[in-house]
Structure formats: structure tokens, C-alpha cells
PDB file of N, CA and C in Angstrom:
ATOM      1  N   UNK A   1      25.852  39.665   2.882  1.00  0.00           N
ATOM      2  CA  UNK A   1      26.175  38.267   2.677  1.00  0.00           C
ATOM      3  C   UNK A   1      26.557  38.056   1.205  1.00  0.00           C
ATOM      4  N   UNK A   2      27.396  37.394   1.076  1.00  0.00           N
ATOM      5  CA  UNK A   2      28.219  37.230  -0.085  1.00  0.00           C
ATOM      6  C   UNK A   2      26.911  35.861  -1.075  1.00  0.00           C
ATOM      7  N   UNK A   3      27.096  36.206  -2.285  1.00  0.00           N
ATOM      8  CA  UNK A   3      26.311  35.478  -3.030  1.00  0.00           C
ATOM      9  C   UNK A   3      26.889  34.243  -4.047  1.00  0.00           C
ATOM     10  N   UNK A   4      25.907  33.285  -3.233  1.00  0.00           N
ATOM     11  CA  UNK A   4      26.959  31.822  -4.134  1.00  0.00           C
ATOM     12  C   UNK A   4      26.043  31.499  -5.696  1.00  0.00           C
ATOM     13  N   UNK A   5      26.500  31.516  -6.205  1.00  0.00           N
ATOM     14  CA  UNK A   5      25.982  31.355  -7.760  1.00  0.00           C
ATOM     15  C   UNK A   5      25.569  29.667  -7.649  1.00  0.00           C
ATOM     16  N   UNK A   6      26.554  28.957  -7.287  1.00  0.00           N
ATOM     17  CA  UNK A   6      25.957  27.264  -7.274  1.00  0.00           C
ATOM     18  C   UNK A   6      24.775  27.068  -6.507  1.00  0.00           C
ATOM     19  N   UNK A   7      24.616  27.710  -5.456  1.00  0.00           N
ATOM     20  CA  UNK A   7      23.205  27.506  -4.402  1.00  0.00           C
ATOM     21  C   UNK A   7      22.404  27.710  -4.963  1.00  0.00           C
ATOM     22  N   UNK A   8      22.410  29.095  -5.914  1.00  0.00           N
ATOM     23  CA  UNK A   8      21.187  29.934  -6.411  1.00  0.00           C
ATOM     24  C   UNK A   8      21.070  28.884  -7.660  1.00  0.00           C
ATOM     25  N   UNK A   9      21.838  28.502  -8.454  1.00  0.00           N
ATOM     26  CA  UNK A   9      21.341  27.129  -9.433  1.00  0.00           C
ATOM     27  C   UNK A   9      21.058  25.900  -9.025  1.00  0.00           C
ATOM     28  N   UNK A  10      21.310  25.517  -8.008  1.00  0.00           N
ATOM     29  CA  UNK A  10      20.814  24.233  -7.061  1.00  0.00           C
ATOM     30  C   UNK A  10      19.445  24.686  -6.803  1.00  0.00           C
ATOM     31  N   UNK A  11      19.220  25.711  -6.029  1.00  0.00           N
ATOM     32  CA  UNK A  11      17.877  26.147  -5.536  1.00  0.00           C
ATOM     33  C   UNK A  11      16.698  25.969  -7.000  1.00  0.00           C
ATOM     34  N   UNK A  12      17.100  26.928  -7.813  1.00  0.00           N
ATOM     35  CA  UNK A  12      16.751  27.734  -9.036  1.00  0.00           C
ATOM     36  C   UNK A  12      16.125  26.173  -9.700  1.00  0.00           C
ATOM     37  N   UNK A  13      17.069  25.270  -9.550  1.00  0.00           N
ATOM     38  CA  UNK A  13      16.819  23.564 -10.530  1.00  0.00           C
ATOM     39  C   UNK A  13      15.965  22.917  -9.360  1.00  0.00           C
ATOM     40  N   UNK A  14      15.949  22.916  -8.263  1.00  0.00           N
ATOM     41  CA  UNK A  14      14.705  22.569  -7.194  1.00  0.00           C
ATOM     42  C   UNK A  14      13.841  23.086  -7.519  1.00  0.00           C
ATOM     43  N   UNK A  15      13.598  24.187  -7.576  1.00  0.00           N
ATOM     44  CA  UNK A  15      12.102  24.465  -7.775  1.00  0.00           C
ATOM     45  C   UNK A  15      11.452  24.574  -8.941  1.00  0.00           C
ATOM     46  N   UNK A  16      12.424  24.426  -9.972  1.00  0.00           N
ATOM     47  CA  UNK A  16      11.690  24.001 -11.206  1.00  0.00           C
ATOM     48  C   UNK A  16      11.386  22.659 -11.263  1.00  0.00           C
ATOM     49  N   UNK A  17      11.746  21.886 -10.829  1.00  0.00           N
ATOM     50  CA  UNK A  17      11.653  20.355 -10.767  1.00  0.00           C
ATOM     51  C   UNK A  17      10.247  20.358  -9.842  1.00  0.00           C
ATOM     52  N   UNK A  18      10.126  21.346  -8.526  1.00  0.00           N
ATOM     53  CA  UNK A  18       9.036  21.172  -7.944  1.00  0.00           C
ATOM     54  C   UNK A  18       7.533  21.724  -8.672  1.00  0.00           C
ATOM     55  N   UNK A  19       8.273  22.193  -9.326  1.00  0.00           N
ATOM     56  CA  UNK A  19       7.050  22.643  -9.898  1.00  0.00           C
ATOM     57  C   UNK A  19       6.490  21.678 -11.023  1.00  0.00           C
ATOM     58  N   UNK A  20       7.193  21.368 -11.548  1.00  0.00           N
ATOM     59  CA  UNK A  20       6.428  20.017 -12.237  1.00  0.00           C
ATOM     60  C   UNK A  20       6.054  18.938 -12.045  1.00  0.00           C
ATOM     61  N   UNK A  21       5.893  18.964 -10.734  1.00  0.00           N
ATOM     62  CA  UNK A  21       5.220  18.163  -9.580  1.00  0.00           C
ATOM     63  C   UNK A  21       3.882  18.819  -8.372  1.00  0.00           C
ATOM     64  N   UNK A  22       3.604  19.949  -9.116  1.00  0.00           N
ATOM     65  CA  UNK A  22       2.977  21.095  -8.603  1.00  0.00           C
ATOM     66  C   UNK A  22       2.897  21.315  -6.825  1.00  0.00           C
ATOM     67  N   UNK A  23       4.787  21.316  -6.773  1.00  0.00           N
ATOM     68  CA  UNK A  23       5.238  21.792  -5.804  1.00  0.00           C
ATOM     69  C   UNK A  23       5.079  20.578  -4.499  1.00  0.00           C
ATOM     70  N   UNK A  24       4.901  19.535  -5.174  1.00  0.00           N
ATOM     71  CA  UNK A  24       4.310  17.986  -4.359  1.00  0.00           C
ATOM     72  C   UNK A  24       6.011  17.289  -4.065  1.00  0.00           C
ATOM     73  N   UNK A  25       6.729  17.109  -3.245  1.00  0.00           N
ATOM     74  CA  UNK A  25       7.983  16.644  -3.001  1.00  0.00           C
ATOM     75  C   UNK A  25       7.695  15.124  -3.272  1.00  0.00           C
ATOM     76  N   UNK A  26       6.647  14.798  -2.841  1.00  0.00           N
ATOM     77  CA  UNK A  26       6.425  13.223  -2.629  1.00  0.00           C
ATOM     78  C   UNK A  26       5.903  12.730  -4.325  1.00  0.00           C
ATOM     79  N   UNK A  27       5.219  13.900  -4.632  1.00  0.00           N
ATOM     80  CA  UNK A  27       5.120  13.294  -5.979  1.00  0.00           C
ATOM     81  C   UNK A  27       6.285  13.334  -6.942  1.00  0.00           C
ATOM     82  N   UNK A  28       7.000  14.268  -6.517  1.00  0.00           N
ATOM     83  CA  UNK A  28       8.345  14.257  -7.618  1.00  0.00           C
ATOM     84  C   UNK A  28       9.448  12.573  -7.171  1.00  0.00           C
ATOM     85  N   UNK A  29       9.557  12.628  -6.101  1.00  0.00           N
ATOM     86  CA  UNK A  29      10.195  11.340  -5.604  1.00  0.00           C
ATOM     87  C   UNK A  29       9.661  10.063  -5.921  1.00  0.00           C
ATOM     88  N   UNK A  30       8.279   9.839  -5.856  1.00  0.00           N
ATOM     89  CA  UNK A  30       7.600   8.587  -6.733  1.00  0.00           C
ATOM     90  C   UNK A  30       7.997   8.341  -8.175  1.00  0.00           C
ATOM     91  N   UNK A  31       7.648  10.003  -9.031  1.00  0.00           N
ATOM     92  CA  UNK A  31       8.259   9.774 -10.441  1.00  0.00           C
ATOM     93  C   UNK A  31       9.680   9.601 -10.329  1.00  0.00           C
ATOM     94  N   UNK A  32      10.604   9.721  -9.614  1.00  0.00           N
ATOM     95  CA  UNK A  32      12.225   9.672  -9.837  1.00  0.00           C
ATOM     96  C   UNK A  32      12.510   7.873  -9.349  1.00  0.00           C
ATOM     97  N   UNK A  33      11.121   7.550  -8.441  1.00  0.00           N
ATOM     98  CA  UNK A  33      11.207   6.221  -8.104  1.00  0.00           C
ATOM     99  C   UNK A  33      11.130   4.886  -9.563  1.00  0.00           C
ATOM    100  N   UNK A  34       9.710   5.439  -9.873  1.00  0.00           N
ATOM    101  CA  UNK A  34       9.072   4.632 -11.552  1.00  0.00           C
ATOM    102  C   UNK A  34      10.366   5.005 -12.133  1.00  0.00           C
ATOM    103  N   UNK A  35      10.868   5.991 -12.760  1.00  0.00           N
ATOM    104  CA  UNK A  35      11.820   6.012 -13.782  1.00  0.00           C
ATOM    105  C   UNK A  35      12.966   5.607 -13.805  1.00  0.00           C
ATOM    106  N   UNK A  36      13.494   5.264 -12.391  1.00  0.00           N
ATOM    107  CA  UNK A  36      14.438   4.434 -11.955  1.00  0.00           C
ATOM    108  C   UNK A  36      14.569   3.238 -12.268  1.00  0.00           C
ATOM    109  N   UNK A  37      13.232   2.709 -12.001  1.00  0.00           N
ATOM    110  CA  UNK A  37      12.583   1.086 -12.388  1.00  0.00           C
ATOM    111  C   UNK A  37      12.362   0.837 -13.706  1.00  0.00           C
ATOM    112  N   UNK A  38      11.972   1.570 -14.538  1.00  0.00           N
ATOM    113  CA  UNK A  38      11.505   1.585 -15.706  1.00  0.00           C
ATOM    114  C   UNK A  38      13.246   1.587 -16.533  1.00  0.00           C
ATOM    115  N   UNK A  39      13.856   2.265 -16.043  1.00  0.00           N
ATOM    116  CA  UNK A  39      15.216   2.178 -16.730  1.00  0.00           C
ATOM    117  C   UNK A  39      16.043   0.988 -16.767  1.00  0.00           C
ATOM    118  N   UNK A  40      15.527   0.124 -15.453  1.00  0.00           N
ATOM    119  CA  UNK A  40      16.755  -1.143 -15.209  1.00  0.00           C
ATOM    120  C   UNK A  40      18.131  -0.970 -14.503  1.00  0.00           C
ATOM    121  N   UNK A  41      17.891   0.401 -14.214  1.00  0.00           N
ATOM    122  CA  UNK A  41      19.481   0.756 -13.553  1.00  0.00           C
ATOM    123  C   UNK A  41      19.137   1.566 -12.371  1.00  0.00           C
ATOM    124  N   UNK A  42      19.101   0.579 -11.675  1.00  0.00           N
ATOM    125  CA  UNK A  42      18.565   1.322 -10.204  1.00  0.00           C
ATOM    126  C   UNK A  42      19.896   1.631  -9.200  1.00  0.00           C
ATOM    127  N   UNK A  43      19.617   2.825  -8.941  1.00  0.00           N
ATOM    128  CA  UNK A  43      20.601   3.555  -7.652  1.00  0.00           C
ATOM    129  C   UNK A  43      21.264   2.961  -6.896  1.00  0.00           C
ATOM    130  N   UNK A  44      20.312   1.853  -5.963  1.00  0.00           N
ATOM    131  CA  UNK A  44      21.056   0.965  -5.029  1.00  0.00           C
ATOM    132  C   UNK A  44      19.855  -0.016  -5.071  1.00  0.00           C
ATOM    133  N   UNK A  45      21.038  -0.842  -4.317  1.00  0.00           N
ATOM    134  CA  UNK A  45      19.587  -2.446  -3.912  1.00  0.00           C
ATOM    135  C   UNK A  45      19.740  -2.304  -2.258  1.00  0.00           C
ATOM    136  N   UNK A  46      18.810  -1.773  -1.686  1.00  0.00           N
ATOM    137  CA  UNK A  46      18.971  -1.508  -0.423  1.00  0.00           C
ATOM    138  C   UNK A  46      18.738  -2.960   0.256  1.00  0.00           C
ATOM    139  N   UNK A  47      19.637  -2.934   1.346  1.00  0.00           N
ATOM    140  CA  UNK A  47      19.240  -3.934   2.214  1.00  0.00           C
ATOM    141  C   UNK A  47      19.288  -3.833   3.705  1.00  0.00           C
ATOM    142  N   UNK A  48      18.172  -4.427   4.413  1.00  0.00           N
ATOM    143  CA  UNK A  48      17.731  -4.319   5.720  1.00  0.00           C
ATOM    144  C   UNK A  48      18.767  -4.504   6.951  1.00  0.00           C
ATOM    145  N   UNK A  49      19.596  -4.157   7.454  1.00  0.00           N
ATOM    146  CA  UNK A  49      20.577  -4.431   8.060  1.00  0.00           C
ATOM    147  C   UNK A  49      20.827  -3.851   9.687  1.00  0.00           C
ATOM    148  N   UNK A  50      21.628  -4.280  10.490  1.00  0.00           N
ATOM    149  CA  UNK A  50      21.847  -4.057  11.258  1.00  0.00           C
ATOM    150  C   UNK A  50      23.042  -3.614  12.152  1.00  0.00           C
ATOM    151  N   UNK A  51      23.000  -2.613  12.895  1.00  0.00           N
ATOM    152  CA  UNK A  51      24.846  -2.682  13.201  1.00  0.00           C
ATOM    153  C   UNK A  51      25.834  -4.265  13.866  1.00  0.00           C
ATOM    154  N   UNK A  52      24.822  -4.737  14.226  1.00  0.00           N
ATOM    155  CA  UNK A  52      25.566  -6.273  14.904  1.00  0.00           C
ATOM    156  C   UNK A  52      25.664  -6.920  13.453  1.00  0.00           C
ATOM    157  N   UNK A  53      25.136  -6.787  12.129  1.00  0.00           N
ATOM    158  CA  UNK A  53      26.036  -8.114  11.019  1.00  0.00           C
ATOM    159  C   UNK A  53      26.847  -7.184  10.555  1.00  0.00           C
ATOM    160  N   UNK A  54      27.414  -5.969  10.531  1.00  0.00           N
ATOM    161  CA  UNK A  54      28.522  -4.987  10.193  1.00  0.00           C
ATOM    162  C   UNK A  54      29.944  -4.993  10.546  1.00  0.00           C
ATOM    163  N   UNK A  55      29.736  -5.879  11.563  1.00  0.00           N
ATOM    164  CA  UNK A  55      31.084  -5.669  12.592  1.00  0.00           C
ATOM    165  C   UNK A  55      31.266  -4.139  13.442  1.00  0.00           C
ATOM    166  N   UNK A  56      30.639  -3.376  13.026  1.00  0.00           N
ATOM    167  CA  UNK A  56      30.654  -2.126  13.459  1.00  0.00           C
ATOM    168  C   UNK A  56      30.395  -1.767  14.892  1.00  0.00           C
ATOM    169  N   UNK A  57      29.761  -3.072  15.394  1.00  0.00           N
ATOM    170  CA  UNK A  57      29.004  -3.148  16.903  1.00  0.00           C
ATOM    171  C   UNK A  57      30.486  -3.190  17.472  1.00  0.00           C
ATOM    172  N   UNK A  58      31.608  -3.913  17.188  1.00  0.00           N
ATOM    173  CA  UNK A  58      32.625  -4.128  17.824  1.00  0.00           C
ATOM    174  C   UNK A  58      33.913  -3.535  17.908  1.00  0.00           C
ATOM    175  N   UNK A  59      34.246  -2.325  18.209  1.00  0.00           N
ATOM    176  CA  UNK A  59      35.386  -1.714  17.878  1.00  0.00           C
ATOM    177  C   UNK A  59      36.644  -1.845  18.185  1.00  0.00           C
ATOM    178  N   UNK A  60      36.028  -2.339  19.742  1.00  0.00           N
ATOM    179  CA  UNK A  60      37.916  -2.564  20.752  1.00  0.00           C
ATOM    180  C   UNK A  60      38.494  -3.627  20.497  1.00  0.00           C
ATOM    181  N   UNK A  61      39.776  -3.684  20.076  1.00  0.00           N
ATOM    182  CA  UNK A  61      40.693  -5.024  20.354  1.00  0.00           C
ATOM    183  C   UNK A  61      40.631  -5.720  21.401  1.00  0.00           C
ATOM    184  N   UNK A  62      40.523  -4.810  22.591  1.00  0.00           N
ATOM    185  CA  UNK A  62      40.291  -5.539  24.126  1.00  0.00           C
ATOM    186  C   UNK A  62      38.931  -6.028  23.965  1.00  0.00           C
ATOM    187  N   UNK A  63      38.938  -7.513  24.911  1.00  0.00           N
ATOM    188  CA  UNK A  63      37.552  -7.446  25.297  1.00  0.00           C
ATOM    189  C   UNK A  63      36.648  -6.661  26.279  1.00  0.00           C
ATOM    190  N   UNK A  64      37.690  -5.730  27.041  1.00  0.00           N
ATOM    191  CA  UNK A  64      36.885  -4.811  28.020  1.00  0.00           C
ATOM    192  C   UNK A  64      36.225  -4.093  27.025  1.00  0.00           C
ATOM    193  N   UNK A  65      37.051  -3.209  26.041  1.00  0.00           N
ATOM    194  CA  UNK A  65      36.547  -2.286  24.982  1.00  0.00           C
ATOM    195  C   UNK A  65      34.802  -2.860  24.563  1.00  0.00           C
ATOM    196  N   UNK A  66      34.865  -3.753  24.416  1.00  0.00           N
ATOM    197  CA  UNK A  66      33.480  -4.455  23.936  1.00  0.00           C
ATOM    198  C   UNK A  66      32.354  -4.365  24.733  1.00  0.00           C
ATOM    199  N   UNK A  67      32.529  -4.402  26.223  1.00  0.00           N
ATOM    200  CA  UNK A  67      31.126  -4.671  27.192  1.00  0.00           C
ATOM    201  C   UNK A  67      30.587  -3.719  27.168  1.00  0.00           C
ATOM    202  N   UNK A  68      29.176  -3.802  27.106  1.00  0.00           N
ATOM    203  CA  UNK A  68      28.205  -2.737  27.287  1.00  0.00           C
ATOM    204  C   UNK A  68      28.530  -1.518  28.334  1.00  0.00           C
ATOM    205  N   UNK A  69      27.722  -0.551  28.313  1.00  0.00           N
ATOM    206  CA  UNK A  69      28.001   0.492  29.511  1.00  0.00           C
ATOM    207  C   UNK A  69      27.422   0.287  30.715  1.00  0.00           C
ATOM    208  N   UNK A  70      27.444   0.574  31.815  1.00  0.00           N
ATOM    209  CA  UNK A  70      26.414   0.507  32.814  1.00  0.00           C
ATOM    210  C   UNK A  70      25.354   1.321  32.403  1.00  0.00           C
ATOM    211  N   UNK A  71      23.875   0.782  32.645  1.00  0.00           N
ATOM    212  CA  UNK A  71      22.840   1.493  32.537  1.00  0.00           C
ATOM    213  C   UNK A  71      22.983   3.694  32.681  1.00  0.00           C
ATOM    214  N   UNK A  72      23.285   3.500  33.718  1.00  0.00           N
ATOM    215  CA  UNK A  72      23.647   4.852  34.154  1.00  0.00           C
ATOM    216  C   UNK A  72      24.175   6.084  33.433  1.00  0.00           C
ATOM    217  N   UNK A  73      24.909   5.215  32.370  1.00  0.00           N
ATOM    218  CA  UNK A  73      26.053   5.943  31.268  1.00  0.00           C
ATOM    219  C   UNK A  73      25.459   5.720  29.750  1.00  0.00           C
ATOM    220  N   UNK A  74      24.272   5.116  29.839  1.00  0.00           N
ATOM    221  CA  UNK A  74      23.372   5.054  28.262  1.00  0.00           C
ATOM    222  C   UNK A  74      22.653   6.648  28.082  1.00  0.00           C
TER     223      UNK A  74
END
């Protein structure tokens, strides 16, 4: 198997990072959480959403396109 140099430094920077979290995933993600907050420049502002306020629920131009499936076909 051929050897990728970016994986092995992706990997290589994971587990040094885990380790200063003594290998705790959840504790490294809490600190990346605080320092996020603490900076004022947060990643995203998540919000609670649904596919029906997206428009995404609705794809077809037709209104047949739109009706649910028969049970049978879920």
C-alpha cells in the first residue's frame, strides 16, 4: 500500500492534540468549545431547524411530485 504523507500528518497532529487531553476526545472538544467562546469568534451560530422551514421538503414543480408515498413505499 502506497504511503500518503498528508494522512500520516493529519493522524501524527491527532494524536498529539489527543494527548494533551490525555487521550480524552470529549475533553479536547470542550477545550476547542471554551476557546471558541473566550475568543468572540465563534464557528457557527447553530440553529434548530427543520426540513419543512428549508423548502427542501418540496422538490417537484408538479403537485403530484409533492404527495407523500403510500405507507408501503416508506
Amino acid at each position: 500500500m502506497a504511503r500518503n504523507e498528508i494522512l500520516e500528518e493529519i493522524y501524527a497532529v491527532r494524536e498529539a492534540l489527543l494527548a494533551e487531553h490525555g487521550g480524552d476526545v470529549h475533553a479536547y472538544v470542550e477545550a476547542a468549545r471554551k476557546r471558541a467562546l473566550e475568543s468572540g469568534r465563534l464557528i457557527a451560530a447553530p440553529k434548530q431547524r427543520t426540513i419543512r422551514c428549508t423548502g427542501a421538503a418540496k422538490s417537484g414543480d408538479l403537485p403530484v411530485e409533492n404527495l407523500s408515498s403510500p405507507p408501503g413505499e416508506r
